[in-house]
N, C-alpha and C. Protein backbone atom coordinates (compact mmCIF):
# COMPACT_ATOMS: atom_id res chain seq x y z
N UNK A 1 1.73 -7.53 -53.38
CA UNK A 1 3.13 -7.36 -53.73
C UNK A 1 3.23 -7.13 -55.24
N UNK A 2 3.97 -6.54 -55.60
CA UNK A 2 4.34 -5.99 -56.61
C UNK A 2 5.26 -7.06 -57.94
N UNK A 3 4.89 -7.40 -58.96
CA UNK A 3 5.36 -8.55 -59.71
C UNK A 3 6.13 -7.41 -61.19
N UNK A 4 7.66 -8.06 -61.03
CA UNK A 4 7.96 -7.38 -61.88
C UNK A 4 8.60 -8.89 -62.91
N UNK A 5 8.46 -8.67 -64.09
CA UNK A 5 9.00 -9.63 -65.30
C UNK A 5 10.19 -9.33 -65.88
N UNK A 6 10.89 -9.89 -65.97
CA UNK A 6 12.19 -10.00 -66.84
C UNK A 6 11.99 -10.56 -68.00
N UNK A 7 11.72 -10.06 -68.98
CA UNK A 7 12.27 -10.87 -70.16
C UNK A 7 12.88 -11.07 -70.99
N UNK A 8 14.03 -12.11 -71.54
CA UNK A 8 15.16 -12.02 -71.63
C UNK A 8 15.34 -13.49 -72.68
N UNK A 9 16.72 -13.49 -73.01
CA UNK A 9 17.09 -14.66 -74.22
C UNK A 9 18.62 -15.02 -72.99
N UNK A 10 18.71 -16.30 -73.69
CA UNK A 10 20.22 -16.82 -73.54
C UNK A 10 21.53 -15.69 -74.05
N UNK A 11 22.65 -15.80 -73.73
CA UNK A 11 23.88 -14.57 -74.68
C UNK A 11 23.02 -13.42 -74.25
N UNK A 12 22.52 -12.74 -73.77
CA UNK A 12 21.94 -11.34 -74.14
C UNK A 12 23.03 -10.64 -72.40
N UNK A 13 23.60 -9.84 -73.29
CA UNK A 13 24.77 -9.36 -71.74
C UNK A 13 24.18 -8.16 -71.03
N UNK A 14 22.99 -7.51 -71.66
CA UNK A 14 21.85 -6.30 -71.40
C UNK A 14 20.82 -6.66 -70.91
N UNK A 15 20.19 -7.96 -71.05
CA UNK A 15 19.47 -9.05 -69.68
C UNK A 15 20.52 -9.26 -68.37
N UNK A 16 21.75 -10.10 -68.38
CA UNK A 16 22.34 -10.24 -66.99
C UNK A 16 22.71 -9.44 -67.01
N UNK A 17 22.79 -7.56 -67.20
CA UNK A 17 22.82 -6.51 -66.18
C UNK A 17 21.58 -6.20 -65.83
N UNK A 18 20.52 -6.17 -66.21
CA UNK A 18 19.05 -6.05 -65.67
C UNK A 18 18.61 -6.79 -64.93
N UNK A 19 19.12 -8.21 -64.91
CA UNK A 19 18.85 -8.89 -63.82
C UNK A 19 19.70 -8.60 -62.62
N UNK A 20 21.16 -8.46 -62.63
CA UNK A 20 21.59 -8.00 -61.96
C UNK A 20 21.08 -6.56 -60.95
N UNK A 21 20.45 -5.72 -61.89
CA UNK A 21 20.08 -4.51 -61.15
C UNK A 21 18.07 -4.71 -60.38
N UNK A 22 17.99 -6.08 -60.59
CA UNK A 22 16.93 -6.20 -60.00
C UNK A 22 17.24 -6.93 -58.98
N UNK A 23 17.94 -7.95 -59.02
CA UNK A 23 18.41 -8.51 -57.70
C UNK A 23 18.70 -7.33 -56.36
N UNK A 24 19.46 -6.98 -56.87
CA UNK A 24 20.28 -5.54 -55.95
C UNK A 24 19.27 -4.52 -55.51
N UNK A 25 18.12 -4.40 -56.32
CA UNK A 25 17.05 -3.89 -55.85
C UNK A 25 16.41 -3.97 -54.92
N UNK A 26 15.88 -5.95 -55.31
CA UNK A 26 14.90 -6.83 -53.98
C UNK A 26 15.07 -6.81 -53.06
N UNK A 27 16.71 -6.84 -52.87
CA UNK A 27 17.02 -6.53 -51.65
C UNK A 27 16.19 -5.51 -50.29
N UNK A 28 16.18 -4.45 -50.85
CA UNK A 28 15.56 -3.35 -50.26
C UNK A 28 13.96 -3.07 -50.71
N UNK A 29 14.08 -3.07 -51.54
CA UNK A 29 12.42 -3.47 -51.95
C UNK A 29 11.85 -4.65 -52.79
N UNK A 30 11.41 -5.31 -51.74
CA UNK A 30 10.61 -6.30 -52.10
C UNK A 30 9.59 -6.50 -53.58
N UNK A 31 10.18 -7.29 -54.36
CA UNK A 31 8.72 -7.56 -55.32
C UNK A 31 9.12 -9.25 -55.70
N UNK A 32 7.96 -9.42 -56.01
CA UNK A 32 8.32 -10.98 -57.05
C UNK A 32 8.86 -11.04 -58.40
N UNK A 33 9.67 -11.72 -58.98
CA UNK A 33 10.40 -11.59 -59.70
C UNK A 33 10.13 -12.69 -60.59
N UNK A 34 9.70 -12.20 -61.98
CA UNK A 34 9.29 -13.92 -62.89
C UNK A 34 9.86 -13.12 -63.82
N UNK A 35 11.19 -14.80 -64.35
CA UNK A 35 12.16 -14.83 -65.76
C UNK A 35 11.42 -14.94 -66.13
N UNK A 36 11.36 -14.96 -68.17
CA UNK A 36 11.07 -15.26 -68.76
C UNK A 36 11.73 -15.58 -70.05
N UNK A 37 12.63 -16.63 -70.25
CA UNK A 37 13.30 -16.80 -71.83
C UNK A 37 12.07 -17.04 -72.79
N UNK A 38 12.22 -15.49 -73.57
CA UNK A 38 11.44 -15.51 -74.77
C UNK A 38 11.52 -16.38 -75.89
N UNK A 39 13.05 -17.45 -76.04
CA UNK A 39 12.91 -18.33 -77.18
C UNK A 39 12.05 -19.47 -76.61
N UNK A 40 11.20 -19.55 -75.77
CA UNK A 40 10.58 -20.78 -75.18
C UNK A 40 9.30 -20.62 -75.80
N UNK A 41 8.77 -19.08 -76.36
CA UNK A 41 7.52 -18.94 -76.25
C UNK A 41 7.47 -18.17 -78.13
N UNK A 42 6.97 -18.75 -78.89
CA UNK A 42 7.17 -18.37 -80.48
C UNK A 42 6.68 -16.67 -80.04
N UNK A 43 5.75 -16.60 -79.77
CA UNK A 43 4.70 -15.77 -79.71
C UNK A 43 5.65 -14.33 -78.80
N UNK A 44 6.57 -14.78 -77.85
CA UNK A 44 6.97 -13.78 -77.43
C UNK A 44 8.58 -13.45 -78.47
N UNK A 45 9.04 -14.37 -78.75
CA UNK A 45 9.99 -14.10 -79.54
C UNK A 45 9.38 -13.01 -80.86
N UNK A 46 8.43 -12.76 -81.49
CA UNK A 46 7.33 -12.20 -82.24
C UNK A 46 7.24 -10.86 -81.46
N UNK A 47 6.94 -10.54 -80.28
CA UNK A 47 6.82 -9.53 -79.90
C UNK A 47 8.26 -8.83 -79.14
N UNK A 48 9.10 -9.58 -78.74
CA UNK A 48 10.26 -8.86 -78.34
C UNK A 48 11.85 -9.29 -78.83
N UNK A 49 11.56 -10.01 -79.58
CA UNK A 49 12.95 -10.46 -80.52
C UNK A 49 14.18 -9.46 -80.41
N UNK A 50 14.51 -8.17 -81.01
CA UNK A 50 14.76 -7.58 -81.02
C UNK A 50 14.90 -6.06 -79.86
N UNK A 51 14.15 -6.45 -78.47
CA UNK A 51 14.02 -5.39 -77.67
C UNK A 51 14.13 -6.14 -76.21
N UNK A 52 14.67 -7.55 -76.22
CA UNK A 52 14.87 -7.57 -75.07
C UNK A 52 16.23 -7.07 -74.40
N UNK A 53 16.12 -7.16 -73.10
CA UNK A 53 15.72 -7.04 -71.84
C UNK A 53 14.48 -6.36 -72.13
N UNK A 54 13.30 -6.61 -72.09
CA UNK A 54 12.27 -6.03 -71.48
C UNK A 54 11.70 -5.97 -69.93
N UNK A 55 11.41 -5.33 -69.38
CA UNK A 55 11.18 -5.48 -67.80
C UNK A 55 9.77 -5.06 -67.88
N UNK A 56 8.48 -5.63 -67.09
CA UNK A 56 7.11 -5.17 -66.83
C UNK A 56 6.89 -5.60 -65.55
N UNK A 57 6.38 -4.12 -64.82
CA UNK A 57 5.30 -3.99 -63.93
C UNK A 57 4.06 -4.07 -63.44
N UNK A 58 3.88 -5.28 -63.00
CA UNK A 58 2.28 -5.53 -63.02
C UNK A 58 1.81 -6.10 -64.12
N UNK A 59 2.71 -6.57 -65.02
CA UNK A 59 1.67 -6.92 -66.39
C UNK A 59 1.97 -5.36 -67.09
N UNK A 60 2.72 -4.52 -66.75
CA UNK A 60 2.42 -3.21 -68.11
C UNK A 60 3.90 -3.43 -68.25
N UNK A 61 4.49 -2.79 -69.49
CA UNK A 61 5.83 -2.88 -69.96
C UNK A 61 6.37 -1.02 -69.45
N UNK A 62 7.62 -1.58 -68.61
CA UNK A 62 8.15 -0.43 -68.20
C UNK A 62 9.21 0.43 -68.59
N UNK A 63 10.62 -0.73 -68.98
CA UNK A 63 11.95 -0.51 -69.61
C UNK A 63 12.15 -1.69 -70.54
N UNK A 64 13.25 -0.95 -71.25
CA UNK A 64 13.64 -2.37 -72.24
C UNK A 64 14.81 -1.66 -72.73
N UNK A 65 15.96 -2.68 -72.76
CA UNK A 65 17.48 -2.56 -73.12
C UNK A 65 18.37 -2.79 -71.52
N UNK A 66 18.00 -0.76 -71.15
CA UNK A 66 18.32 -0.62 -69.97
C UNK A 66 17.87 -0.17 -68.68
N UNK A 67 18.41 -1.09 -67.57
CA UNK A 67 17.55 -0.46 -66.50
C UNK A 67 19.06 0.00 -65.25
N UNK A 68 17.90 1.35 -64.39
CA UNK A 68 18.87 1.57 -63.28
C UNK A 68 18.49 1.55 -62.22
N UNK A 69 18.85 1.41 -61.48
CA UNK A 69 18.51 1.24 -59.87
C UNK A 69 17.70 2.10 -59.15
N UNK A 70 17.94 3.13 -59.74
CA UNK A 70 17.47 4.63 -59.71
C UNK A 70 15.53 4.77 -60.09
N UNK A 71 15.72 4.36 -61.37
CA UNK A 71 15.01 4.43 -61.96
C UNK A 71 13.64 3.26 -61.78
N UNK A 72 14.14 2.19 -61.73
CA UNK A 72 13.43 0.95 -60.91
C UNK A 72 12.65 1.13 -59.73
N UNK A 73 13.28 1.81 -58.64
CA UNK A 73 12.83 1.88 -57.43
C UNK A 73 11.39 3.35 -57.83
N UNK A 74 12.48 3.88 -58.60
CA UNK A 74 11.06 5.31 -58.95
C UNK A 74 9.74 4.66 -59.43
N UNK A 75 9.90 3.72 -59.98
CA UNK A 75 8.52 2.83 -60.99
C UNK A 75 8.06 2.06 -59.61
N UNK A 76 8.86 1.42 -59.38
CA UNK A 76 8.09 0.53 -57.90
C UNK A 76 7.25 1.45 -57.16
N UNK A 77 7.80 2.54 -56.93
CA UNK A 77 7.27 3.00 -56.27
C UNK A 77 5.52 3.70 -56.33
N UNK A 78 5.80 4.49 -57.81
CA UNK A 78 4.66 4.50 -58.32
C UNK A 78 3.61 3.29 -58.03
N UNK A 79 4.13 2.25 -58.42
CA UNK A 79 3.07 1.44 -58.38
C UNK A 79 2.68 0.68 -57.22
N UNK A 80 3.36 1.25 -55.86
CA UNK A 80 3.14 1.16 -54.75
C UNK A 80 1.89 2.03 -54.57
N UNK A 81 2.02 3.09 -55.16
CA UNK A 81 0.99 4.42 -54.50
C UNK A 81 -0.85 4.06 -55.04
């Protein structure tokens, strides 16, 4: 199964629409889904301070800011194949 990451801060209103558009996703296609609040982790606040919503596939980084439904399912899919 396919593991996609959210990572995201508290206040960030461009995380709860990305989460939002992954929920709405799972629905129909299945993947596992791991939050991640970057102020928990120094090291990730260091690498995405400034660029979250980040979203990764498998461990690779896919989108960041914004994501679409559209566009999500196109990446899943890839990494289905």
């Amino acid at each position: 199964m396919v593991t996609v990451t959210l990572y995201t801060r508290a206040g960030c209103h461009l995380c709860d629409d990305a989460k939002a558009v992954l929920d709405a996703v799972r629905v129909d296609h299945p993947f596992a889904l791991d939050v991640v609040d970057i102020d928990g982790d120094p090291a990730l606040v260091a690498l995405y301070t400034t660029e979250v919503p980040v979203i990764a596939v498998d461990g690779r980084k896919a989108f960041k800011y914004r994501l679409t439904a559209e566009a999500l399912v196109a990446r899943l899919a890839r990494g289905a194949a």
